[in-house]
C-alpha atoms as a PDB file:
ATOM      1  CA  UNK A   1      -7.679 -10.672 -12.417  1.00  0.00           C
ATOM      2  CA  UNK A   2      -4.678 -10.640 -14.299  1.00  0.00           C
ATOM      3  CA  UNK A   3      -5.731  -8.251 -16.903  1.00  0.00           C
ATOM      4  CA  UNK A   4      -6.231  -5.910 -13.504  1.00  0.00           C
ATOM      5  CA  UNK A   5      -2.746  -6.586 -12.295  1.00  0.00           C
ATOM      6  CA  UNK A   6      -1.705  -5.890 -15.615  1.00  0.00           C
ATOM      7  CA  UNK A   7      -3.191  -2.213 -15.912  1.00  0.00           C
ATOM      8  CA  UNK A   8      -2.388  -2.079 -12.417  1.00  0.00           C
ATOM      9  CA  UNK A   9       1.306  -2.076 -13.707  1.00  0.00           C
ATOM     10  CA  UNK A  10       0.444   0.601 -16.523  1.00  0.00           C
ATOM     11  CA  UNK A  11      -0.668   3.285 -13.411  1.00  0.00           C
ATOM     12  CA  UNK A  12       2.204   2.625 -11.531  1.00  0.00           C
ATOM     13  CA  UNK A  13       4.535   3.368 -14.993  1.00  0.00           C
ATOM     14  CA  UNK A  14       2.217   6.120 -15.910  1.00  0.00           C
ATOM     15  CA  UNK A  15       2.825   8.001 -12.555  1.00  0.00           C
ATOM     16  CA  UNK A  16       6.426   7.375 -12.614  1.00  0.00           C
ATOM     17  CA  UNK A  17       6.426   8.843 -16.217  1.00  0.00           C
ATOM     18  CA  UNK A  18       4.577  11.946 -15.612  1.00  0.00           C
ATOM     19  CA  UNK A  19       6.529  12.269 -12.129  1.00  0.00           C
ATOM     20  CA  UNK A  20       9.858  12.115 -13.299  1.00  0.00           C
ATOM     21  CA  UNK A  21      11.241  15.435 -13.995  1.00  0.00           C
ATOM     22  CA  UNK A  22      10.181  16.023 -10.195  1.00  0.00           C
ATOM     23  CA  UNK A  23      11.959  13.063  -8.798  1.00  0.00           C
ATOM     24  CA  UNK A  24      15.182  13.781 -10.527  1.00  0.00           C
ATOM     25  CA  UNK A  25      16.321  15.260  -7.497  1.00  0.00           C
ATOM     26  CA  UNK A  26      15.467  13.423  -5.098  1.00  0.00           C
ATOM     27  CA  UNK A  27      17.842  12.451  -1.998  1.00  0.00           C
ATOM     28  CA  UNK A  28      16.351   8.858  -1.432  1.00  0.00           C
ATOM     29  CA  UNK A  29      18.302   6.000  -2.071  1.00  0.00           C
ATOM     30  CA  UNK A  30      18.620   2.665  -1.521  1.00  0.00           C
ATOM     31  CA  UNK A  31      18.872   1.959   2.608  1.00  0.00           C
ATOM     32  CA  UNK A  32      17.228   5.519   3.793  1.00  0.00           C
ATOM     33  CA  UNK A  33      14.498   4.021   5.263  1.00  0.00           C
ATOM     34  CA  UNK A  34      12.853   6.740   6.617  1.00  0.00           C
ATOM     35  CA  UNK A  35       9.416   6.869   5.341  1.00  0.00           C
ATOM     36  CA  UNK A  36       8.987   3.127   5.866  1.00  0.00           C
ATOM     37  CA  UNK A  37       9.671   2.989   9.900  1.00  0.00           C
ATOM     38  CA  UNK A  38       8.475   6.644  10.914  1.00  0.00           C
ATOM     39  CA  UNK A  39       5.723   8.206   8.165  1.00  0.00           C
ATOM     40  CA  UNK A  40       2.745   6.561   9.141  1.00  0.00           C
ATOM     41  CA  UNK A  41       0.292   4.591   8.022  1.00  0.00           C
ATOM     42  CA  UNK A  42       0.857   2.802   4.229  1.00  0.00           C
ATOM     43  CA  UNK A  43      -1.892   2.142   2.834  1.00  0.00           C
ATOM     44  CA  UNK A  44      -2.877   0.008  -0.427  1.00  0.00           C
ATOM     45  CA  UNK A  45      -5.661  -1.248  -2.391  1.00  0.00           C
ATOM     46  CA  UNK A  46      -6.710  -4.705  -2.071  1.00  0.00           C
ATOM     47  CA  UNK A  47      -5.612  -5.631  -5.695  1.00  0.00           C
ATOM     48  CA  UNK A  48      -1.427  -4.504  -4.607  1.00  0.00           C
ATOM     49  CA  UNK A  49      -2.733  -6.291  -1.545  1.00  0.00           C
ATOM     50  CA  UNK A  50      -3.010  -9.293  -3.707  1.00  0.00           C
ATOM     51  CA  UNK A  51      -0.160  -9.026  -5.879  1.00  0.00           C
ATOM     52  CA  UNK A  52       2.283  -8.311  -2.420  1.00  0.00           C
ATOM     53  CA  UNK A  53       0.359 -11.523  -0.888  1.00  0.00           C
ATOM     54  CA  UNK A  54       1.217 -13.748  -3.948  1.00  0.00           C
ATOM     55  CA  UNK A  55       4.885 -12.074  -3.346  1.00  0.00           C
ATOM     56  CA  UNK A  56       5.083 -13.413   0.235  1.00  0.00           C
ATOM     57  CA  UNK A  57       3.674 -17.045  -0.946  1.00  0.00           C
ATOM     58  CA  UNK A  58       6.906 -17.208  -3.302  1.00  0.00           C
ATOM     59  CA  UNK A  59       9.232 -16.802  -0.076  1.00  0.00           C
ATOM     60  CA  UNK A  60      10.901 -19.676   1.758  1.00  0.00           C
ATOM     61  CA  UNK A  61       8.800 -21.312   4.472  1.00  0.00           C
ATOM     62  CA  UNK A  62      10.833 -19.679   7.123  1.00  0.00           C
ATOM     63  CA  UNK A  63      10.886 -16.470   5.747  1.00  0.00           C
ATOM     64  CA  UNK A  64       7.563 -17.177   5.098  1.00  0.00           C
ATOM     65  CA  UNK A  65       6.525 -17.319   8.592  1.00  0.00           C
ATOM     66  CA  UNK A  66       8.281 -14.669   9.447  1.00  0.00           C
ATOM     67  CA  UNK A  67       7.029 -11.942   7.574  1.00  0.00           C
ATOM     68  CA  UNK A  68       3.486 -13.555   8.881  1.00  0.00           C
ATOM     69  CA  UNK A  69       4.276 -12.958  12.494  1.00  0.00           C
ATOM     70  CA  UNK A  70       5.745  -9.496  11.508  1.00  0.00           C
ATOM     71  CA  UNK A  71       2.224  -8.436   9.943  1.00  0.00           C
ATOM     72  CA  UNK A  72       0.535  -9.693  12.775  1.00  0.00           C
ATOM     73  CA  UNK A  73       2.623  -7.681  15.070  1.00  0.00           C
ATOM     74  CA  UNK A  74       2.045  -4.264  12.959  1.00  0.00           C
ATOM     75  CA  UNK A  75      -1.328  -4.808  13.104  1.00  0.00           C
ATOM     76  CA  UNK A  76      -1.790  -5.423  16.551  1.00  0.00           C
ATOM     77  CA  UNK A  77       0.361  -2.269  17.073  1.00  0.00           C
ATOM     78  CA  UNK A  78      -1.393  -0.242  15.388  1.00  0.00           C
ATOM     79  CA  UNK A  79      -4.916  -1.331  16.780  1.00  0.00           C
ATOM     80  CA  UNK A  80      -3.221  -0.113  19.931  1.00  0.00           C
ATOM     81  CA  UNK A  81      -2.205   3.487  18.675  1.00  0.00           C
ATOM     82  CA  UNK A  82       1.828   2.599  18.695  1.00  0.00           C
ATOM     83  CA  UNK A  83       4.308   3.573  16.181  1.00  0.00           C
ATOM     84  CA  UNK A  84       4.884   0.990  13.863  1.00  0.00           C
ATOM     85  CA  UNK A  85       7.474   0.308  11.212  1.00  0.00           C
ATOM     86  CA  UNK A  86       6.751  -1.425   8.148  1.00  0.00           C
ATOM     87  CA  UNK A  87       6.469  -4.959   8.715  1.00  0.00           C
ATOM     88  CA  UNK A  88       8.429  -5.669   4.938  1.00  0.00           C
ATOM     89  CA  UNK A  89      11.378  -3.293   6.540  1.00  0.00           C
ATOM     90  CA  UNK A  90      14.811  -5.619   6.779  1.00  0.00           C
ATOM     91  CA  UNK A  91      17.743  -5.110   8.941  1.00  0.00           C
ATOM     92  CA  UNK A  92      19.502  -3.837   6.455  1.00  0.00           C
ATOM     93  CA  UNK A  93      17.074  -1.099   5.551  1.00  0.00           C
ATOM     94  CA  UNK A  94      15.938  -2.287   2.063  1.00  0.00           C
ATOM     95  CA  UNK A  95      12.446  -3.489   1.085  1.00  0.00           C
ATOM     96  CA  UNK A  96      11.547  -6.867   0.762  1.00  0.00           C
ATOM     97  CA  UNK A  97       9.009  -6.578  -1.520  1.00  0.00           C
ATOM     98  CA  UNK A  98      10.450  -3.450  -3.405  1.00  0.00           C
ATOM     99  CA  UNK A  99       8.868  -5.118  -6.531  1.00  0.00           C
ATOM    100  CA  UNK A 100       5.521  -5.151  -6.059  1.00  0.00           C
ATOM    101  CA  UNK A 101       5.195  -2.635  -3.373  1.00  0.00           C
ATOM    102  CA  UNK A 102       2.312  -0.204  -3.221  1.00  0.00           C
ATOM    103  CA  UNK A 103       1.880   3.084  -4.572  1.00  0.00           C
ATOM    104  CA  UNK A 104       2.224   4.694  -1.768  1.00  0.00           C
ATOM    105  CA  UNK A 105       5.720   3.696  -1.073  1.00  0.00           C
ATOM    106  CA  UNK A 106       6.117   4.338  -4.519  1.00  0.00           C
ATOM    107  CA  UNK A 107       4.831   7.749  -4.349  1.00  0.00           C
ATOM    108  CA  UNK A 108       6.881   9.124  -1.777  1.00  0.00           C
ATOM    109  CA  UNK A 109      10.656  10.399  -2.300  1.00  0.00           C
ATOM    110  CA  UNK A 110      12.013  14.189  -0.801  1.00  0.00           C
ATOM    111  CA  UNK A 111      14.089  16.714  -2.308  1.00  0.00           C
ATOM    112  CA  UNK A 112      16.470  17.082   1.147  1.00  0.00           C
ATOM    113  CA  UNK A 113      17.359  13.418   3.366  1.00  0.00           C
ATOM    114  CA  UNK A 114      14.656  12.636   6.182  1.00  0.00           C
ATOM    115  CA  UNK A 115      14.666  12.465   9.871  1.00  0.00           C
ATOM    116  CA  UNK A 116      12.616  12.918  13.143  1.00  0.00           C
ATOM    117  CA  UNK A 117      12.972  16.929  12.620  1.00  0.00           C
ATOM    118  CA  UNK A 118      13.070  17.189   8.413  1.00  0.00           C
ATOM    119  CA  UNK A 119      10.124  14.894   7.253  1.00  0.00           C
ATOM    120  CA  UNK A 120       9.978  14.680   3.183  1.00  0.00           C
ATOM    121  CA  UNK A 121       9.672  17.223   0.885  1.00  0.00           C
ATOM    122  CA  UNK A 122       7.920  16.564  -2.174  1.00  0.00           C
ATOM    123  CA  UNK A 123       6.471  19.245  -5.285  1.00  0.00           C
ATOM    124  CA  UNK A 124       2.641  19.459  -5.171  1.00  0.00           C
ATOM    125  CA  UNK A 125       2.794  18.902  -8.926  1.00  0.00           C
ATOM    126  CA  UNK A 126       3.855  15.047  -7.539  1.00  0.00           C
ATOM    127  CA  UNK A 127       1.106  14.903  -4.432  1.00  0.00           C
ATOM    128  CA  UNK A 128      -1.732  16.198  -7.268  1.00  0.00           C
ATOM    129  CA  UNK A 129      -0.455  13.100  -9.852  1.00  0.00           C
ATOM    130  CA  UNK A 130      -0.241  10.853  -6.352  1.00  0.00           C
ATOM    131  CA  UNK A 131      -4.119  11.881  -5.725  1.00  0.00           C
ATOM    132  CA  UNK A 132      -4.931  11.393  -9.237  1.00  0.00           C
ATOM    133  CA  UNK A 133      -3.247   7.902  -9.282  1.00  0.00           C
ATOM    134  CA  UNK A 134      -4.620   6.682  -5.932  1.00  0.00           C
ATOM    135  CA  UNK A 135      -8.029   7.700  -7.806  1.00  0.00           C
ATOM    136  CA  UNK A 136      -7.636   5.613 -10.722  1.00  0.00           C
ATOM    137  CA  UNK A 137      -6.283   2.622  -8.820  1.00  0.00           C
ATOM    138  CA  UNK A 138      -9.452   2.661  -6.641  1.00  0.00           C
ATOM    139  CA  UNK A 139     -11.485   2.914  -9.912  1.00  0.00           C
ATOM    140  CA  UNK A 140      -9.504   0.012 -10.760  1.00  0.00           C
ATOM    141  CA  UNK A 141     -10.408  -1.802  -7.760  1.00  0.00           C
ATOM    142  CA  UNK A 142     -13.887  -1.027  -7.892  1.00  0.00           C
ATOM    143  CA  UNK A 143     -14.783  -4.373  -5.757  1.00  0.00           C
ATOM    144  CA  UNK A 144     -12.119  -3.676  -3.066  1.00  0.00           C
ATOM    145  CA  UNK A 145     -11.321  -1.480  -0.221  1.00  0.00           C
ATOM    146  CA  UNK A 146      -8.111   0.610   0.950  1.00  0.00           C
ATOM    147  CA  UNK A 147      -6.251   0.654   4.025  1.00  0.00           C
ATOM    148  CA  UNK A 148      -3.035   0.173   6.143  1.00  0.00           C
ATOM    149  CA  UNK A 149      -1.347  -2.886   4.047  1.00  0.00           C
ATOM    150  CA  UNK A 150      -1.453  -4.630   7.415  1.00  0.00           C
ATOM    151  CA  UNK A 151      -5.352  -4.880   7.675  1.00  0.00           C
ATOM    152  CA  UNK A 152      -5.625  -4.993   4.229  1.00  0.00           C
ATOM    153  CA  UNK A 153      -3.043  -8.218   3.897  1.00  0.00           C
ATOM    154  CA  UNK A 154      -5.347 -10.061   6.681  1.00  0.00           C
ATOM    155  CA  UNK A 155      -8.501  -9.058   5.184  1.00  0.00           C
ATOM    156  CA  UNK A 156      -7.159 -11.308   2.463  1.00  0.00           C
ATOM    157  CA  UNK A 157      -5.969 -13.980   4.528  1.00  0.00           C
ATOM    158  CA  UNK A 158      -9.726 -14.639   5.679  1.00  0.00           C
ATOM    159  CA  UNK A 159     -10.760 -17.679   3.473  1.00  0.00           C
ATOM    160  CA  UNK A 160     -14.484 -15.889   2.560  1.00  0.00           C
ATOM    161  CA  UNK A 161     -13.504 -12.378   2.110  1.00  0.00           C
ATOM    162  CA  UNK A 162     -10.842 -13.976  -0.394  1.00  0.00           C
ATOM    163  CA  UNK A 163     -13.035 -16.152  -2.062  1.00  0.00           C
ATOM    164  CA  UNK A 164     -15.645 -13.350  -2.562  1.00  0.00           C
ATOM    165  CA  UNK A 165     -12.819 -10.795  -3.715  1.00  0.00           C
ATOM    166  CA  UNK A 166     -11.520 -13.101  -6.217  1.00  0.00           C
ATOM    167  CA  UNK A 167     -15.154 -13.808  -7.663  1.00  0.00           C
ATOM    168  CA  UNK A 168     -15.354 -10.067  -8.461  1.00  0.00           C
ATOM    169  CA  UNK A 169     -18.276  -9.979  -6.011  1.00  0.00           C
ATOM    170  CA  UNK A 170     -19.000  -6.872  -3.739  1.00  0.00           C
ATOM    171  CA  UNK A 171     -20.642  -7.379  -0.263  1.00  0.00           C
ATOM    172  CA  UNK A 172     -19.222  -3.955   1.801  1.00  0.00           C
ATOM    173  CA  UNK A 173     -21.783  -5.381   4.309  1.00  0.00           C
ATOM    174  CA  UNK A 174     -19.029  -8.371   5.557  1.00  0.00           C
ATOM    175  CA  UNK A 175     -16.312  -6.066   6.373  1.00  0.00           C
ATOM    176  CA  UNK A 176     -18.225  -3.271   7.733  1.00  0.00           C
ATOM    177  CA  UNK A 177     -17.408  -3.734  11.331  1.00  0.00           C
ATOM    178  CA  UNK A 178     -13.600  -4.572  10.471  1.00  0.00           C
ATOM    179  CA  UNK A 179     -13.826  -1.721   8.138  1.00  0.00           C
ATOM    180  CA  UNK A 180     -14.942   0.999  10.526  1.00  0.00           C
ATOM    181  CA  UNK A 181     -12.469  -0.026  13.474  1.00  0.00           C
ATOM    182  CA  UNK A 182      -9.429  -0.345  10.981  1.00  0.00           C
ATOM    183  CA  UNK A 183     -10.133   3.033   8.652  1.00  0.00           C
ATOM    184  CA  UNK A 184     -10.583   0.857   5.615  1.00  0.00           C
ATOM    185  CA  UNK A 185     -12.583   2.416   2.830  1.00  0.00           C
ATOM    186  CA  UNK A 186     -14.800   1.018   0.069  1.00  0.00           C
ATOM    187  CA  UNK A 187     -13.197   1.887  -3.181  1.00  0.00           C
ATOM    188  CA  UNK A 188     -16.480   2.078  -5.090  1.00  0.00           C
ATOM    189  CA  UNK A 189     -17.849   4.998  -2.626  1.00  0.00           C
ATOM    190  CA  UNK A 190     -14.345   6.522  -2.699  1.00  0.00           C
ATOM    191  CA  UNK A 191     -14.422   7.159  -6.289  1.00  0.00           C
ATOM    192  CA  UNK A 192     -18.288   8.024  -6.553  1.00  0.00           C
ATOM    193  CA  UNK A 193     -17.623  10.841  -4.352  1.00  0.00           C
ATOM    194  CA  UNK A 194     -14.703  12.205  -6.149  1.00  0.00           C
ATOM    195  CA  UNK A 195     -15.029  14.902  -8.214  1.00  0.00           C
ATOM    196  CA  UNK A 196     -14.461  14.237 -12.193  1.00  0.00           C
END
């Protein structure tokens, strides 16, 4: 697993490379906070799923907790169709797990600031490389699923579905029901259906 996390790490650099003369202009910055409380859904693999969950078991108890009840609330939102910001979102606008977030917070920057009327603008050239990368990370995960980080997160808080993830094992059958009600998707038939 760590050799995963590890290449894991090379795709995220890789995209940033090849995306950088794009980004240059960019208006985000630390605190705009747009994309993370009115975008949508974020969705992840369950290997950055992983790596964000061994994040949040490095946290102080009470933050700890906190962040716990905050996932739990997202998800529960969204089950019920409500907007929902990201759960990692602090009151001061900045990311609490900026490290080891997921690609596709790490994806997503505009050209001109965001709001309710001027959602981001970003150059094809970057949402091609963004479609290519979320390609190759599924490859990656080729035992795993995708989804909202939220569903994804508790997927891996279930003792079994943990156990069996971490063995490399692949049993789609377990989550199906979960899977279908939550719009998570089985890497392995994501990428087999993907053109080369």
């Amino acid at each position: 697993m760590q050799d995963k996390k590890q290449q894991l790490i090379s795709i995220y650099d890789g995209f940033e490379t090849a995306a950088a003369e794009y980004k240059r202009e960019a208006a985000c910055h630390k605190g705009c906070a747009f994309c993370c409380s009115d975008a949508g859904s974020i969705d992840m693999t369950t290997l950055e799923g992983l790596v964000i969950r061994n994040q949040i078991d490095t946290l102080p108890r009470p933050r700890r907790i906190a962040v716990k009840k905050s996932l739990l609330a997202d998800m529960r939102r969204r089950e019920q169709k409500k907007a929902s910001a990201c759960p990692f979102l602090m009151k001061n606008r900045s990311c609490l797990i900026y490290a080891v977030r997921p690609f596709a917070c790490r994806r997503i920057y505009s050209v001109t600031v965001c709001s309710a009327s001027q959602h981001p603008m970003l150059s094809q050239k970057v949402m091609a490389l963004g479609q290519q990368t979320i390609r190759m990370l599924q490859q990656l995960d080729d035992n795993g699923y995708s989804g909202h980080l939220s569903y994804i997160l508790h997927m891996l808080d279930t003792p079994a579905f943990l156990k069996a993830y971490l063995a490399g094992e692949y049993h789609p059958e377990t989550v199906m029901a979960f899977g279908k009600t939550h719009g998570i998707v089985i890497n392995r038939v994501m990428t087999s259906r993907q053109p080369q």
